[in-house]
Structures are given as C-alpha cells and as structure tokens.
C-alpha atoms as a PDB file:
ATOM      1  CA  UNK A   1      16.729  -8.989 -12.398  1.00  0.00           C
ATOM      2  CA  UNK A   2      14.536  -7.147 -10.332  1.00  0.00           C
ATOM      3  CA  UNK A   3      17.125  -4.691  -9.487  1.00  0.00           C
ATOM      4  CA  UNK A   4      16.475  -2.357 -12.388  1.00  0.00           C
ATOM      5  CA  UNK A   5      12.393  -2.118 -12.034  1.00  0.00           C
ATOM      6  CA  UNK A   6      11.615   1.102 -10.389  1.00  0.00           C
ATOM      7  CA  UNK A   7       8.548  -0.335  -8.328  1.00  0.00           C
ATOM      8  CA  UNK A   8       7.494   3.531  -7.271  1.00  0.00           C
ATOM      9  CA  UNK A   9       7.019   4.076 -11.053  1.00  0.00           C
ATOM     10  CA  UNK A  10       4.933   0.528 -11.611  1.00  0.00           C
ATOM     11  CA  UNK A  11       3.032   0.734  -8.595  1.00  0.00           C
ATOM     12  CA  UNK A  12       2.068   4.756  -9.597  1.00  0.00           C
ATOM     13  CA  UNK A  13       0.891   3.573 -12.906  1.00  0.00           C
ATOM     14  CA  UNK A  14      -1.126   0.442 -11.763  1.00  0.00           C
ATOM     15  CA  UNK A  15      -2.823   2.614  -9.599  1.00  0.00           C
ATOM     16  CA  UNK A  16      -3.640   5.010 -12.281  1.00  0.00           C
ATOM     17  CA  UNK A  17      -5.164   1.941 -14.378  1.00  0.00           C
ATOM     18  CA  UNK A  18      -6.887   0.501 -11.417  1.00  0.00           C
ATOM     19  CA  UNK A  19      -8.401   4.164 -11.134  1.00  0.00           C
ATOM     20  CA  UNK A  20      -9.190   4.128 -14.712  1.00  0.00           C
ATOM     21  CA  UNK A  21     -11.053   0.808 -14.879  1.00  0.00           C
ATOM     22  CA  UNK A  22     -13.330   1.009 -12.162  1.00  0.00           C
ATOM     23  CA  UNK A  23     -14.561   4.633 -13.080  1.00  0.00           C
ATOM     24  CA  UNK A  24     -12.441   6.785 -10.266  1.00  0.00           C
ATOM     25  CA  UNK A  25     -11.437   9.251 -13.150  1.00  0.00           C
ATOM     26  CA  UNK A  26     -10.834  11.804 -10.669  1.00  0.00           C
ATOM     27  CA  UNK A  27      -7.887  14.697 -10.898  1.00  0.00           C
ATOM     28  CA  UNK A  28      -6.600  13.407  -7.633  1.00  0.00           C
ATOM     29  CA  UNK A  29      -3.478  11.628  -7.476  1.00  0.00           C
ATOM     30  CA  UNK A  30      -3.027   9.359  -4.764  1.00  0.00           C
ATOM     31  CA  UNK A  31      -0.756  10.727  -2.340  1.00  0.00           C
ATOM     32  CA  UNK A  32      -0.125   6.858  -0.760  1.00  0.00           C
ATOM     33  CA  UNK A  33      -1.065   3.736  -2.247  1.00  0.00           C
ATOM     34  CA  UNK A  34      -1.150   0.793  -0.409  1.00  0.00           C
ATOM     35  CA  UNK A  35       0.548  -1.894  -1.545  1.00  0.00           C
ATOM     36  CA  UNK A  36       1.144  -5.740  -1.186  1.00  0.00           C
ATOM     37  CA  UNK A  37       4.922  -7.247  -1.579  1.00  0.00           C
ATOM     38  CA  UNK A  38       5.786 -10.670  -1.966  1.00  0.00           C
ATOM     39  CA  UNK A  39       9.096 -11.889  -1.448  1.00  0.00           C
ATOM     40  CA  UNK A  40      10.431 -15.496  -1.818  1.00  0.00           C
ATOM     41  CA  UNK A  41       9.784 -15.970   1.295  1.00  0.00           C
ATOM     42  CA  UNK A  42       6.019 -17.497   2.246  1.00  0.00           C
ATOM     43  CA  UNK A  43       5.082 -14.479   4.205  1.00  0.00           C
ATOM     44  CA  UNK A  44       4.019 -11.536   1.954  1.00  0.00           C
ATOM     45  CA  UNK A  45       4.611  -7.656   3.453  1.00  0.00           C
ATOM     46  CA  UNK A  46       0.992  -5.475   3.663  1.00  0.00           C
ATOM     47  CA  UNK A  47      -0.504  -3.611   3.679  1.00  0.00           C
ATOM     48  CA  UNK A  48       2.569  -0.926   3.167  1.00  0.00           C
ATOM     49  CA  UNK A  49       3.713   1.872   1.348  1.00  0.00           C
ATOM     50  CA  UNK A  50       6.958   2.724  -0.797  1.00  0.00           C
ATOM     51  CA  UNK A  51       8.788   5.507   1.195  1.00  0.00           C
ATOM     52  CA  UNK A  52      11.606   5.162  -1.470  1.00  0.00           C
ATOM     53  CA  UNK A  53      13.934   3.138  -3.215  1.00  0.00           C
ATOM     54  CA  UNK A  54      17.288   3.122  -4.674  1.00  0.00           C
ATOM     55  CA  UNK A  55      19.043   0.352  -7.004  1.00  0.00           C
ATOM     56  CA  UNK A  56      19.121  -2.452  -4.231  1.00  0.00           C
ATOM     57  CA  UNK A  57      16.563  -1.613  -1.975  1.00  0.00           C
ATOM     58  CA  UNK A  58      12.739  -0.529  -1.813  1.00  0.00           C
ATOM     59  CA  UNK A  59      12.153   1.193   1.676  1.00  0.00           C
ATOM     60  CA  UNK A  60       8.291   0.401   3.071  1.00  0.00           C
ATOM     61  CA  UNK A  61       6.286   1.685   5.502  1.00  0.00           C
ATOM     62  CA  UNK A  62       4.264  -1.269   6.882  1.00  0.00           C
ATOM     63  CA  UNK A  63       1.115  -0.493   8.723  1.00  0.00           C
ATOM     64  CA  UNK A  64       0.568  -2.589  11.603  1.00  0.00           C
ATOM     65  CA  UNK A  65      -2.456  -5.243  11.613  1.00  0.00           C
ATOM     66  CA  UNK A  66      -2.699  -4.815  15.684  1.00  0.00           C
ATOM     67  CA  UNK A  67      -3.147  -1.205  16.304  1.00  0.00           C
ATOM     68  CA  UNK A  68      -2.247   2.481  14.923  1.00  0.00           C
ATOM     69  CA  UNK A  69       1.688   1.282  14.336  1.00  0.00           C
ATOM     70  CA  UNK A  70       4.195   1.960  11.444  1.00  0.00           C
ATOM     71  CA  UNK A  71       7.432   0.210  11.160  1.00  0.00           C
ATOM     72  CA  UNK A  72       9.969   0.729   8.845  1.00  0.00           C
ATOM     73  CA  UNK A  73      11.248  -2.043   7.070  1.00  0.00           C
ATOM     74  CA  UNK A  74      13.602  -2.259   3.473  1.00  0.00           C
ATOM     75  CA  UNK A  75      13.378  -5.445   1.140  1.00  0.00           C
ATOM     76  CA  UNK A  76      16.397  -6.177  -1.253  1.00  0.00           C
ATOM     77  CA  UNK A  77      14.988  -5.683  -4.622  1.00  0.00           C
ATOM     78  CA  UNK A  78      16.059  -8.806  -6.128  1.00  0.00           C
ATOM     79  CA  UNK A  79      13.721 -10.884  -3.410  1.00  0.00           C
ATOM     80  CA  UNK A  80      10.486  -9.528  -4.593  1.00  0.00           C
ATOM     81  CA  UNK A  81       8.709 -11.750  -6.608  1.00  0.00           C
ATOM     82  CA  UNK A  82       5.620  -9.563  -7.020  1.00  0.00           C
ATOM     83  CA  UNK A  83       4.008  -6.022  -6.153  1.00  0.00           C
ATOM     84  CA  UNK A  84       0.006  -5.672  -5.974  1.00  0.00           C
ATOM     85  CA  UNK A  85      -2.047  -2.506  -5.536  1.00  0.00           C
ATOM     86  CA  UNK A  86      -4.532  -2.885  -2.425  1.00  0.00           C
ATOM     87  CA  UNK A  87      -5.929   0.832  -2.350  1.00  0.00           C
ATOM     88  CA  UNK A  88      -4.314   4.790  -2.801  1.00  0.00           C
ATOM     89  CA  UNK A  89      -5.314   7.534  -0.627  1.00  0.00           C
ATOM     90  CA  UNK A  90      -6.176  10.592  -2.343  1.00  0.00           C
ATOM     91  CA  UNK A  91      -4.643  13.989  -0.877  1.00  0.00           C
ATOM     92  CA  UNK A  92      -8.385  15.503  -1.332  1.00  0.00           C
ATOM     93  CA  UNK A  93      -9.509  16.679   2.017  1.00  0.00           C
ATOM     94  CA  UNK A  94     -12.198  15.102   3.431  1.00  0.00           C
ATOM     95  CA  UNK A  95     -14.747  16.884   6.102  1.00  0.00           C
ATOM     96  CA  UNK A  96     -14.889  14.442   9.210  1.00  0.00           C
ATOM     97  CA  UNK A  97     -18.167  14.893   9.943  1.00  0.00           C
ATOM     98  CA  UNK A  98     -19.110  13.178   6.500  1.00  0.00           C
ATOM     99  CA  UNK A  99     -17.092   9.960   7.234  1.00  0.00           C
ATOM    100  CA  UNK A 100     -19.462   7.338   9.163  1.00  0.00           C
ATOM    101  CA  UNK A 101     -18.465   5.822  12.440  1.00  0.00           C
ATOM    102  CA  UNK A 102     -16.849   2.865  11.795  1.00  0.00           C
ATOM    103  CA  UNK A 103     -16.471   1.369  15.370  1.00  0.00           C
ATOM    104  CA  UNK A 104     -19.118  -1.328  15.438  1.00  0.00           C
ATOM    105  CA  UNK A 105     -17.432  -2.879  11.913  1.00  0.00           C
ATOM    106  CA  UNK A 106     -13.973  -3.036  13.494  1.00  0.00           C
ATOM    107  CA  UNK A 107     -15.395  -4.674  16.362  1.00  0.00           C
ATOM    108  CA  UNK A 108     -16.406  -7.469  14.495  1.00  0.00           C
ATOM    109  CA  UNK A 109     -13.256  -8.015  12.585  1.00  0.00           C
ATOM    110  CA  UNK A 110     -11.128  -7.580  15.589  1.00  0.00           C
ATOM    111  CA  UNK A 111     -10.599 -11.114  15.939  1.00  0.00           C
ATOM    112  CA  UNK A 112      -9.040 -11.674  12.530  1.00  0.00           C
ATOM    113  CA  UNK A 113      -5.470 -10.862  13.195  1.00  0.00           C
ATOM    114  CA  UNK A 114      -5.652 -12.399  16.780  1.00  0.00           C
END
C-alpha cells in the first residue's frame, strides 16, 4: 500500500545516489528536486516538486510546459505507481553573469509541447 511510503524521504535519497553515481559529490543539498509521478492513470505528472505530504496525500508543485506557471495539484498516495528523479536544484548561489543565454535553444524546442 502506497500509503505508508514517505515519497519526500525516497525521492531525497535517490537524489543523493543519483548525485553519488555520476560524480556530483558536492556538500550541497538540493533544495528542489524535480520529479516525475506516475499514477494509474496513462498521463504521468512532471516535471514537479513535493511541497509535502501527509498519510493520504503527496502535495506537488507542477511546473508548467507552456510558460513560467506553477499549479498546485495533490495525488492520493495509493494511485502512484512510480516516482522518478529528473534533476535537484542546489541552493548554491549562482552569479548570473556566468549562466549562458539560453534563448536561441528554447527557440528551437518551442514547438515540442505545442
């Protein structure tokens, strides 16, 4: 019964191993990690974010695919078939002027969620 699995705990610890395997050994822990869920439903919820969870529910943020949106959304616990790790976001600061402009690459992939 999926009930009892504490999904913040799992996904915080798959993270960590993810981390671990693929040399990102760093001291930061991820202050959000993106996540996929799939219910028994066909359509899977992502990319999104635990925001919390009690014994019934686990309470997402889901990131929009069409623009800067959030929307708040809780799945009963016993529908999820399966949680995946897509990324975490580290609460290091980074300096802006180091981060590349990104524009011309979302341009091209504009069209995927269209």
């Amino acid at each position: 019964m999926n009930s009892n699995i504490n999904w913040s705990e799992k996904v915080k610890n798959l993270d960590e191993t993810i981390r671990k395997e693929i040399g990102i050994e760093d001291d930061n822990e991820a202050k959000h990690i993106l996540i996929k869920v799939q219910t028994k439903s066909a359509e899977s919820i992502e990319p999104a974010f635990i925001v919390g969870e009690d014994e019934v529910f686990l309470d997402l943020f889901v990131l929009s695919p069409q623009g800067p949106g959030i929307t708040s959304t809780a799945v009963l616990k016993d529908n999820i078939q399966s949680v995946g790790v897509i990324g975490g976001v580290s609460a290091e600061k980074i300096d802006p002027s180091e981060v590349p402009d990104e524009t011309p690459l979302l341009d091209d992939v504009a069209g995927l969620y269209q």
